[in-house]
C-alpha atoms as a PDB file:
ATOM      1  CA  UNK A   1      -7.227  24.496  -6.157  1.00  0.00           C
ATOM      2  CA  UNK A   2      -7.140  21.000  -5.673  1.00  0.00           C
ATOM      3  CA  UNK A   3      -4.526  19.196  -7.392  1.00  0.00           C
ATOM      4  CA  UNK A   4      -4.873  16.304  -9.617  1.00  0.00           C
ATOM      5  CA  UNK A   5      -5.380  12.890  -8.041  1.00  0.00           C
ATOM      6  CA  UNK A   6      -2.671  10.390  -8.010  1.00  0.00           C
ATOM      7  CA  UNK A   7      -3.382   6.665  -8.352  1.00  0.00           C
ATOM      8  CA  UNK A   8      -0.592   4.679  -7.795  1.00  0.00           C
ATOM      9  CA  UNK A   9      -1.989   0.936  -8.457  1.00  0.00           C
ATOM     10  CA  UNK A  10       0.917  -2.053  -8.660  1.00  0.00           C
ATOM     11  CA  UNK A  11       0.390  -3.976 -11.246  1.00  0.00           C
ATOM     12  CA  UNK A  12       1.017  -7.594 -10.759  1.00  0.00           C
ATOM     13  CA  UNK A  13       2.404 -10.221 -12.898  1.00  0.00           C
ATOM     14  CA  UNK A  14       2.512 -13.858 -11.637  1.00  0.00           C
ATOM     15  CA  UNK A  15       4.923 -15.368 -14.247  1.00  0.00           C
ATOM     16  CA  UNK A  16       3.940 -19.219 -14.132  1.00  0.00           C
ATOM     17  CA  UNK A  17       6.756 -20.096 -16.024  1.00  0.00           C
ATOM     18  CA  UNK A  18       7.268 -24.119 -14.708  1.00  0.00           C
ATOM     19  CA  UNK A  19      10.437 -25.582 -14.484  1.00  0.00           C
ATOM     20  CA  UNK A  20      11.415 -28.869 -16.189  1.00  0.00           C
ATOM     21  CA  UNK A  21      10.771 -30.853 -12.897  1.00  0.00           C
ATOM     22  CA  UNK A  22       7.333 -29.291 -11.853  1.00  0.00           C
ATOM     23  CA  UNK A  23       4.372 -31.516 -13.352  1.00  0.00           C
ATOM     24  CA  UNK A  24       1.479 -30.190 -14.682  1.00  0.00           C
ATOM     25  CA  UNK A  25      -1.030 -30.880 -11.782  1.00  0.00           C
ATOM     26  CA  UNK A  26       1.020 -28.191  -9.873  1.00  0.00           C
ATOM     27  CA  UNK A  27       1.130 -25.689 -12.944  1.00  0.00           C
ATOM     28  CA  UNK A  28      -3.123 -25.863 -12.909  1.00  0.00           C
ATOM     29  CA  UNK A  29      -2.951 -25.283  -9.018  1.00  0.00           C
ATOM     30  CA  UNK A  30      -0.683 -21.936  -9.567  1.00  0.00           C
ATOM     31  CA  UNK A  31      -2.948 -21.428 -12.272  1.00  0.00           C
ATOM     32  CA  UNK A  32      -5.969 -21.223 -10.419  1.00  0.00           C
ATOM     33  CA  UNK A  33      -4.305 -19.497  -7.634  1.00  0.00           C
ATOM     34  CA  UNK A  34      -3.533 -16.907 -10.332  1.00  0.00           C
ATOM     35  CA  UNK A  35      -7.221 -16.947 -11.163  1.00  0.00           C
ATOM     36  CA  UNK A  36      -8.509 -16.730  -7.538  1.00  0.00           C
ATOM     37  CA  UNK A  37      -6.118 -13.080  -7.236  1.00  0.00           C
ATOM     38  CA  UNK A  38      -8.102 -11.552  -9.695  1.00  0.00           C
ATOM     39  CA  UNK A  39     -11.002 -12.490  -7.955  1.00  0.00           C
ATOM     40  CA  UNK A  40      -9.371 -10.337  -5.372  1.00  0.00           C
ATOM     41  CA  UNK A  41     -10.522 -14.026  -3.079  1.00  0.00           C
ATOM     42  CA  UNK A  42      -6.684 -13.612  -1.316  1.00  0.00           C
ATOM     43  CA  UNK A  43      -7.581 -16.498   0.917  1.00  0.00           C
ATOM     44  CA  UNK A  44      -8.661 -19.053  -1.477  1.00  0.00           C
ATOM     45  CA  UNK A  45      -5.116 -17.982  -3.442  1.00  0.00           C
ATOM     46  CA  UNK A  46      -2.971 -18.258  -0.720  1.00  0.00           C
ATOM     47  CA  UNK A  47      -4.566 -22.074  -0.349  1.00  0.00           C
ATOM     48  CA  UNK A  48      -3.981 -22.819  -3.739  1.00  0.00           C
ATOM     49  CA  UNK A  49      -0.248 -21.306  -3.739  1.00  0.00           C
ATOM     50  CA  UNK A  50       0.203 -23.626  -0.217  1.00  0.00           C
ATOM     51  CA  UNK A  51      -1.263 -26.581  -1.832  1.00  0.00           C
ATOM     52  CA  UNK A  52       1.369 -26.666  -5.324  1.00  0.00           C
ATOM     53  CA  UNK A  53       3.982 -25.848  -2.234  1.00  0.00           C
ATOM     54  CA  UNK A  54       3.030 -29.292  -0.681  1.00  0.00           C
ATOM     55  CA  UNK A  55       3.248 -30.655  -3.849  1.00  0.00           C
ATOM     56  CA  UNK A  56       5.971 -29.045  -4.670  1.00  0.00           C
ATOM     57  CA  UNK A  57       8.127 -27.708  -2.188  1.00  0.00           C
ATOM     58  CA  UNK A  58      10.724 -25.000  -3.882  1.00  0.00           C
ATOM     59  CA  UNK A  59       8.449 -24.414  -6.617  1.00  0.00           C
ATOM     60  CA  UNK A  60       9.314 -20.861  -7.592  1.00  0.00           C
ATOM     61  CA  UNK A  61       5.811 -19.652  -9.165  1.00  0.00           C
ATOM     62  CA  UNK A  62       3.933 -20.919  -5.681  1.00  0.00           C
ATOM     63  CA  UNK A  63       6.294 -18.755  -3.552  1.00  0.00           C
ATOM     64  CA  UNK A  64       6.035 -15.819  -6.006  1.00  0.00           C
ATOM     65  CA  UNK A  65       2.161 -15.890  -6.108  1.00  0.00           C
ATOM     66  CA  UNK A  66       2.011 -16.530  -2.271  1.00  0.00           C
ATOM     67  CA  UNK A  67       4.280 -13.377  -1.474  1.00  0.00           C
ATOM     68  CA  UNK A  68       2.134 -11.265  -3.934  1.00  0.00           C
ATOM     69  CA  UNK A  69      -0.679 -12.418  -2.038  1.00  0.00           C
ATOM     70  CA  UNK A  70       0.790 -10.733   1.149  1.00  0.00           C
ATOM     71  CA  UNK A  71       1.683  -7.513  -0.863  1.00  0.00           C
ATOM     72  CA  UNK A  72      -2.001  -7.478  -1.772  1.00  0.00           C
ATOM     73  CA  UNK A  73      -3.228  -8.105   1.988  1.00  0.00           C
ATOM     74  CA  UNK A  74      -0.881  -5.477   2.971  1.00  0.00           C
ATOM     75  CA  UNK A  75       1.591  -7.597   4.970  1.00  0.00           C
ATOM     76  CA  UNK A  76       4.508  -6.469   3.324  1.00  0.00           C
ATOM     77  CA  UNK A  77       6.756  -8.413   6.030  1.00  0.00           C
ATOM     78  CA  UNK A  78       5.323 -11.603   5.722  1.00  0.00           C
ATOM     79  CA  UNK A  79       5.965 -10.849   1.876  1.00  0.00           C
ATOM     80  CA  UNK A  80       9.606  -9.609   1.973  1.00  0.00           C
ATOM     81  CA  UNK A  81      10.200 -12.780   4.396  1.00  0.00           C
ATOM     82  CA  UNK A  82       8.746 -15.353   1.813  1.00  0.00           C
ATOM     83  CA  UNK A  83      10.291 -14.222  -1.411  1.00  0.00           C
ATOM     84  CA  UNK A  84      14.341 -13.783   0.356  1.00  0.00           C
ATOM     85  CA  UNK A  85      13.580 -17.307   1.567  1.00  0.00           C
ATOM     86  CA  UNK A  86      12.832 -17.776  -2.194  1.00  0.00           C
ATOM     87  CA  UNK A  87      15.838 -16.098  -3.330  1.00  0.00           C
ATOM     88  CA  UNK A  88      17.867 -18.091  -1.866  1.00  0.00           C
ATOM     89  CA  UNK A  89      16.640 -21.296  -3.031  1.00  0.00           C
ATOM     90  CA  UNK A  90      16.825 -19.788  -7.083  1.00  0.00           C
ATOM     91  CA  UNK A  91      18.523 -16.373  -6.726  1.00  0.00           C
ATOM     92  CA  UNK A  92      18.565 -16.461 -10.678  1.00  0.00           C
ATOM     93  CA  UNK A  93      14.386 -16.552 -10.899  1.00  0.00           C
ATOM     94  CA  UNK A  94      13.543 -12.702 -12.521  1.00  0.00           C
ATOM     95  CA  UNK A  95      10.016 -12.809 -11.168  1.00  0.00           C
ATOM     96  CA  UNK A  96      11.582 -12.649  -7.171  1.00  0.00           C
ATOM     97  CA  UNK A  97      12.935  -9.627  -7.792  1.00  0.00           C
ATOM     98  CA  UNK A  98      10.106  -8.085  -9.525  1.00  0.00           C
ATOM     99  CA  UNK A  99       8.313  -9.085  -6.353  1.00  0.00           C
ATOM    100  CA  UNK A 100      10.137  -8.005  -3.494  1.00  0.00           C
ATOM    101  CA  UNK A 101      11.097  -4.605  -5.525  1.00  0.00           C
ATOM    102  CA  UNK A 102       7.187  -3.965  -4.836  1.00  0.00           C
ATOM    103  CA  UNK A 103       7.751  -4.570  -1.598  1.00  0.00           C
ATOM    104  CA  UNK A 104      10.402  -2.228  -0.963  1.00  0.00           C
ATOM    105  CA  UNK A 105       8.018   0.234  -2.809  1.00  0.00           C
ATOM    106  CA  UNK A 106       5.162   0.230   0.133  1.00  0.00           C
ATOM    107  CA  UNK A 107       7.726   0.409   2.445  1.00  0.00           C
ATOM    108  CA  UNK A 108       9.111   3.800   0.766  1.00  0.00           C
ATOM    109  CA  UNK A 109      12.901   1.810   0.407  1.00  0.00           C
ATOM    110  CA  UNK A 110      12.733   3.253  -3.362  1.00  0.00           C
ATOM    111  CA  UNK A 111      16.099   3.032  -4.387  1.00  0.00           C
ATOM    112  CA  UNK A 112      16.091  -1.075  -3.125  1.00  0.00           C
ATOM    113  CA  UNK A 113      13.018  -1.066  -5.063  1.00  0.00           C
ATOM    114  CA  UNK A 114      15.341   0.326  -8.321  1.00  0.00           C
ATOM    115  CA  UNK A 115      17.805  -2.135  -7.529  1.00  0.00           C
ATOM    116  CA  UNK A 116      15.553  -5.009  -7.662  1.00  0.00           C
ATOM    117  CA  UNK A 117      13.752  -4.251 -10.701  1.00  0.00           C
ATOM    118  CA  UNK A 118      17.014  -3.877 -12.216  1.00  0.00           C
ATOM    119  CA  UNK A 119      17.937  -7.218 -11.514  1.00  0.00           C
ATOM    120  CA  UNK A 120      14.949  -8.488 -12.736  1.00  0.00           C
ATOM    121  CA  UNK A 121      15.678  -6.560 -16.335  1.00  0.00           C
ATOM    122  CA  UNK A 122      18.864  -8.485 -16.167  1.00  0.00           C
ATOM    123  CA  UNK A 123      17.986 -11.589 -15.117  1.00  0.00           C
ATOM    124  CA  UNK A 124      14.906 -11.398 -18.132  1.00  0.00           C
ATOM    125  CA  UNK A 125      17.238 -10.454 -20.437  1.00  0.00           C
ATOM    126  CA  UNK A 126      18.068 -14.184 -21.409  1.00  0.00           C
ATOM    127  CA  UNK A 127      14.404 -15.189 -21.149  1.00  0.00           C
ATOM    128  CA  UNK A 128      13.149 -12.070 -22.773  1.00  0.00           C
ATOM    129  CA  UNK A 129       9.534 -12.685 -20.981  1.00  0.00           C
ATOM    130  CA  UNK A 130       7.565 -10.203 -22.606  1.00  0.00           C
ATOM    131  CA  UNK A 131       4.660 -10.137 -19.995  1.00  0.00           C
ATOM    132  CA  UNK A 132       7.507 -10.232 -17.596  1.00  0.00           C
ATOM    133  CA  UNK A 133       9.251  -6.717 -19.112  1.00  0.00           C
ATOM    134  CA  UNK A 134       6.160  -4.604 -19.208  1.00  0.00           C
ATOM    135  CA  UNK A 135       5.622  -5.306 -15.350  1.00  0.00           C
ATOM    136  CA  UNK A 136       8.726  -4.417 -14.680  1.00  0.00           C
ATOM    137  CA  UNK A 137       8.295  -1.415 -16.419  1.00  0.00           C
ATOM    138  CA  UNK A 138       5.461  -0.292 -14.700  1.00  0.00           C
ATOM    139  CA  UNK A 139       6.689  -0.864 -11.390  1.00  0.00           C
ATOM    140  CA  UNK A 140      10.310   0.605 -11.791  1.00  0.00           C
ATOM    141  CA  UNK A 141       8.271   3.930 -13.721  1.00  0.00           C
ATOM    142  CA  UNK A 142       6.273   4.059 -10.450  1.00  0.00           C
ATOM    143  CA  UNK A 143       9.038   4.174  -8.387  1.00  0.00           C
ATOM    144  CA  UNK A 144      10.813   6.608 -10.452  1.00  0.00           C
ATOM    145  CA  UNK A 145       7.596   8.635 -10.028  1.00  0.00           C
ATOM    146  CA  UNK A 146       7.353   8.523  -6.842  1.00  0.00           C
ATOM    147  CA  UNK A 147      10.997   9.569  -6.501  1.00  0.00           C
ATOM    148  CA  UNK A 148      10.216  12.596  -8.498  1.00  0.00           C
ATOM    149  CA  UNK A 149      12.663  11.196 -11.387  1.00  0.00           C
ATOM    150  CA  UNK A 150       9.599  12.141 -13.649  1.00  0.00           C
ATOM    151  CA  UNK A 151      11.944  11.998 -17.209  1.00  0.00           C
ATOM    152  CA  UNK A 152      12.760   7.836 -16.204  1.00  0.00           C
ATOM    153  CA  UNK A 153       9.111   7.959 -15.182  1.00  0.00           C
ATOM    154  CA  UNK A 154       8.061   8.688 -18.800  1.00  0.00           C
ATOM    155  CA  UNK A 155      10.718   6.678 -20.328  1.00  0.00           C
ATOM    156  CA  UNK A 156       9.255   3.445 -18.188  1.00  0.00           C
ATOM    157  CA  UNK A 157       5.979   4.388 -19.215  1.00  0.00           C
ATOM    158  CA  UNK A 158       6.364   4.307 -22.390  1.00  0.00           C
ATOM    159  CA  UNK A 159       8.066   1.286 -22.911  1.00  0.00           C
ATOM    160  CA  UNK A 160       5.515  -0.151 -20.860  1.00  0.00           C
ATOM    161  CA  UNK A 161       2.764   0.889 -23.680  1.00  0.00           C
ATOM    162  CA  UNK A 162       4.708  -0.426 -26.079  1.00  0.00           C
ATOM    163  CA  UNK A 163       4.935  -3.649 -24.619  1.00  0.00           C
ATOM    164  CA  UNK A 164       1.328  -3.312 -23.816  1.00  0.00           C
ATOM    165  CA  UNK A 165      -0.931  -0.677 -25.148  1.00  0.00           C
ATOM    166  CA  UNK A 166      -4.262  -2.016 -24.015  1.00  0.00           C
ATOM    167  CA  UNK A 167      -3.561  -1.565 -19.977  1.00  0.00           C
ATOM    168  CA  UNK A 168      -5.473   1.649 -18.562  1.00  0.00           C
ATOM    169  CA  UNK A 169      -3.604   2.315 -15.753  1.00  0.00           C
ATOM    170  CA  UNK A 170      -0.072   2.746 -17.345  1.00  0.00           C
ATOM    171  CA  UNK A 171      -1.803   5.614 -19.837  1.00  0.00           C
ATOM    172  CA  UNK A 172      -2.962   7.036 -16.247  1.00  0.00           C
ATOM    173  CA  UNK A 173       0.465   7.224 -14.592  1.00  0.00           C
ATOM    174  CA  UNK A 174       2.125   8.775 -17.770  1.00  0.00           C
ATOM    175  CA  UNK A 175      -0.895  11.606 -17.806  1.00  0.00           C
ATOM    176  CA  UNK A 176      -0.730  12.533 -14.142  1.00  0.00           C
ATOM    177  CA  UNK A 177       3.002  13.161 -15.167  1.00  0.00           C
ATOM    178  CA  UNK A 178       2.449  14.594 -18.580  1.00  0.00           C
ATOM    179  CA  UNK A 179       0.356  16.986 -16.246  1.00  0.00           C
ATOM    180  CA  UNK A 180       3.010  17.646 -13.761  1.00  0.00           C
ATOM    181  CA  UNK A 181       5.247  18.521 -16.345  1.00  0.00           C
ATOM    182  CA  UNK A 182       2.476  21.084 -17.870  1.00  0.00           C
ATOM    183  CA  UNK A 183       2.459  18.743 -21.033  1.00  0.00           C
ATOM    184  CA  UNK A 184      -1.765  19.376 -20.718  1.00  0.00           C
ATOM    185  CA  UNK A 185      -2.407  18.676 -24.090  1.00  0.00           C
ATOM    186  CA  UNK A 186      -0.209  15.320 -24.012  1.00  0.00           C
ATOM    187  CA  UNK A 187      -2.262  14.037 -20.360  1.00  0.00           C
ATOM    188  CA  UNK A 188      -5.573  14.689 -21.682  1.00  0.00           C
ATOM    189  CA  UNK A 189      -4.677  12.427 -25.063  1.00  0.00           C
ATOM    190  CA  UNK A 190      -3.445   9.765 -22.217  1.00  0.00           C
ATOM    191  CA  UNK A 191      -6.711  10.171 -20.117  1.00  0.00           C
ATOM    192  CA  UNK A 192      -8.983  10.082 -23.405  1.00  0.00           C
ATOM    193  CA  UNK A 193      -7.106   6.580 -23.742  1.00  0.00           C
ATOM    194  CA  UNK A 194      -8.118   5.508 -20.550  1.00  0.00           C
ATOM    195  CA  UNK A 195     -11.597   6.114 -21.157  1.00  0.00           C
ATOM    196  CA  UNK A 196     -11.543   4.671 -24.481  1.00  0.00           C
ATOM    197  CA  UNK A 197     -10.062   1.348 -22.310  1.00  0.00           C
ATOM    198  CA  UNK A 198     -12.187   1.548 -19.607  1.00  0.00           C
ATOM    199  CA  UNK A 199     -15.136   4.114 -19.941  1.00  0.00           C
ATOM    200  CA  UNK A 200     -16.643   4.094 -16.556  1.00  0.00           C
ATOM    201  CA  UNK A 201     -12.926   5.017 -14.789  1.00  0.00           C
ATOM    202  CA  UNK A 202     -14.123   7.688 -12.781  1.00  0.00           C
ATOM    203  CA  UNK A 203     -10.610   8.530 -12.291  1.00  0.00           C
ATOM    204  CA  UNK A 204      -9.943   9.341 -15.328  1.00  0.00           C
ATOM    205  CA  UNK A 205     -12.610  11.869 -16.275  1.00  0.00           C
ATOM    206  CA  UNK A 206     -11.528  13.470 -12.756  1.00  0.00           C
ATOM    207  CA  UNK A 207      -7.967  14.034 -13.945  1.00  0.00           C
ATOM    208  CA  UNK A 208      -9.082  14.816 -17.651  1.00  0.00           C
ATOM    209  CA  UNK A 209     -11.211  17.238 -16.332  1.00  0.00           C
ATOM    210  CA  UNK A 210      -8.461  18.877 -13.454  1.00  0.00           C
ATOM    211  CA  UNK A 211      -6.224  19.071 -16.852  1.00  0.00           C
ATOM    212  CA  UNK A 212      -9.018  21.003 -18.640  1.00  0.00           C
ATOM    213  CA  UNK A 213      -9.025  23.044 -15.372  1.00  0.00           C
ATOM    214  CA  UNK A 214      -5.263  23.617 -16.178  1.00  0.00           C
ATOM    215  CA  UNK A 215      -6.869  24.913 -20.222  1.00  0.00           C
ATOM    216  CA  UNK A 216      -9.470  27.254 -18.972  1.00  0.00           C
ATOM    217  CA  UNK A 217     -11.948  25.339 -20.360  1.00  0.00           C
ATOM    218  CA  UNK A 218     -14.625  25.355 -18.000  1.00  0.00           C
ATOM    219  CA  UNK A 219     -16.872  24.265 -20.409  1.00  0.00           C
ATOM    220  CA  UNK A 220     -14.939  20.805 -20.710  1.00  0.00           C
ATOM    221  CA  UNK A 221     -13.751  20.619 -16.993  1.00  0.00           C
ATOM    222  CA  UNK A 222     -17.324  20.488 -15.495  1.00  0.00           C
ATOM    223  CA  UNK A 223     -18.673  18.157 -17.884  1.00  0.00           C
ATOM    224  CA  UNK A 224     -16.362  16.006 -16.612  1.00  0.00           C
ATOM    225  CA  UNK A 225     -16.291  16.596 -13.176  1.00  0.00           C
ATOM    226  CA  UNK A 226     -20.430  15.755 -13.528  1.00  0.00           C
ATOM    227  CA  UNK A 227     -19.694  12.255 -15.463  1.00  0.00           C
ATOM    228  CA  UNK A 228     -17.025  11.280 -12.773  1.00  0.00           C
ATOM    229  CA  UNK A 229     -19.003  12.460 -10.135  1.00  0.00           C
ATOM    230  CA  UNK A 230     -22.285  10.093 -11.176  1.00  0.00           C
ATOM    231  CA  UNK A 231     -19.602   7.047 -11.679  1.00  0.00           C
ATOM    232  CA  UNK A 232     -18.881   7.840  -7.854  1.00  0.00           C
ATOM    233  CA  UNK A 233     -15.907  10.423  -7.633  1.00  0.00           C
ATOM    234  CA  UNK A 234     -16.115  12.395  -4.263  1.00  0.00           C
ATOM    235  CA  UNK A 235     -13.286  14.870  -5.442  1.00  0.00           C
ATOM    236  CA  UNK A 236     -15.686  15.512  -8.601  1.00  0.00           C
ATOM    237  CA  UNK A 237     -18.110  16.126  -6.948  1.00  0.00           C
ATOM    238  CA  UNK A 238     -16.618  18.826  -4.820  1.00  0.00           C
ATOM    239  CA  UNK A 239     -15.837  20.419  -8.101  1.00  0.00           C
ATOM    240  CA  UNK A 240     -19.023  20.843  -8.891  1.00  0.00           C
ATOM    241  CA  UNK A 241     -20.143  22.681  -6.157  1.00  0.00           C
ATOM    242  CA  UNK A 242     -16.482  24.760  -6.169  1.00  0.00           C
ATOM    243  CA  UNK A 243     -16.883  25.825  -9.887  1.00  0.00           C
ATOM    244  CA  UNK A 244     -19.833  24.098 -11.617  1.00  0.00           C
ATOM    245  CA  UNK A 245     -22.802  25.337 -10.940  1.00  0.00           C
ATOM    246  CA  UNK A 246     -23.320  27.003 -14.075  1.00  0.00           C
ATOM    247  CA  UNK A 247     -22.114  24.385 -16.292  1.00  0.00           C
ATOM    248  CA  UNK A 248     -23.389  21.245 -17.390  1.00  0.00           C
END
């Protein structure tokens, strides 16, 4: 049987917050940096981020969204070098640690990753950035996931969803751990959420379906192993051919 397909995705969070001394011309540059990331143009970002640090040099938002750049290209040392240069210029910036906690994540240093995210919830705590608290969230439940600390997991989660109920993904993790938990009826709610979100996640019809699997409803399972399948899922489509044959 196969099992149930895990997509970790990293949410990121550029918080722009501008300090009292950084004008506004450099705010629009970060700005459109921001933009330009979810664009997914990394090169045109990292230009931006470079030109508010010419401008600005120390600005704290520029480094951030230049070492998330890195995380994104997959240079996790070039990241982790930027933001503990930027650490040390404002060690008391919540968004750093946020940051490099990701980067200790892709480099499997989990429990760094828990410290840093912690820090971040502390350093937050005074600011009470709302945007700020559901990333970390996310990030520290994903860690805790990935540590097998699936309880924390949920409790991340959920706060997360609270904080933000519209965001997909989060209602993704929490199923895929509902589901390792054998809480079937509780992932399948989570992945109908998805798909109410975002109706073309192939993903999630996969996982809704390898739940139904789980139910014995074959009846359920194929039809969605046929929907994800035509939105592009090769695992789906193997189910078909496993199992499916006879339903559709």
């Amino acid at each position: 049987m196969k099992q149930l397909t895990l997509i970790i995705i990293i949410l990121f969070s550029i918080n722009s917050t501008i300090f009292s001394q950084g004008s506004s011309d450099v705010e629009s540059i970060v700005d459109m940096g921001n933009d330009l990331i979810k664009l997914k143009d990394y090169n045109a970002a990292l230009e931006k981020f470079n030109e508010a640090l010419n401008t600005l040099p120390g600005f704290s938002p520029a480094i951030d969204g230049k070492a998330n750049v890195y995380i994104l290209l997959e240079d996790y040392k070039a990241a982790g070098k930027i933001i503990d240069e930027g650490i040390k210029k404002n060690p008391d910036y919540a968004s750093f640690y946020l940051t490099r906690g990701k980067v200790y994540f892709f480099k499997d240093k989990l429990e760094e990753a828990i410290d840093d995210f912690n820090k971040a919830f502390d350093l937050n705590s005074q600011e009470k950035d709302k945007s700020l608290e559901n990333m970390i969230y996310v990030n520290r439940g994903a860690t805790y996931q990935k540590l097998f600390e699936n309880e924390k997991a949920l409790q991340d989660f959920s706060k997360a969803i609270e904080l933000n109920p519209n965001n997909p993904n989060v209602y993704m993790y929490r199923g895929f751990l509902y589901y390792q938990n054998n809480q079937f009826n509780e992932a399948i709610q989570d992945f109908n959420t998805v798909i109410e979100l975002d109706v073309e996640n192939h993903f999630a019809y996969y996982n809704r379906g390898m739940t139904y699997v789980k139910l014995n409803d074959n009846s359920k399972s194929c039809q969605d192993f046929h929907k994800a399948c035509e939105l592009g899922n090769t695992n789906a489509c193997k189910m078909i051919v496993s199992r499916c044959m006879n339903f559709k």
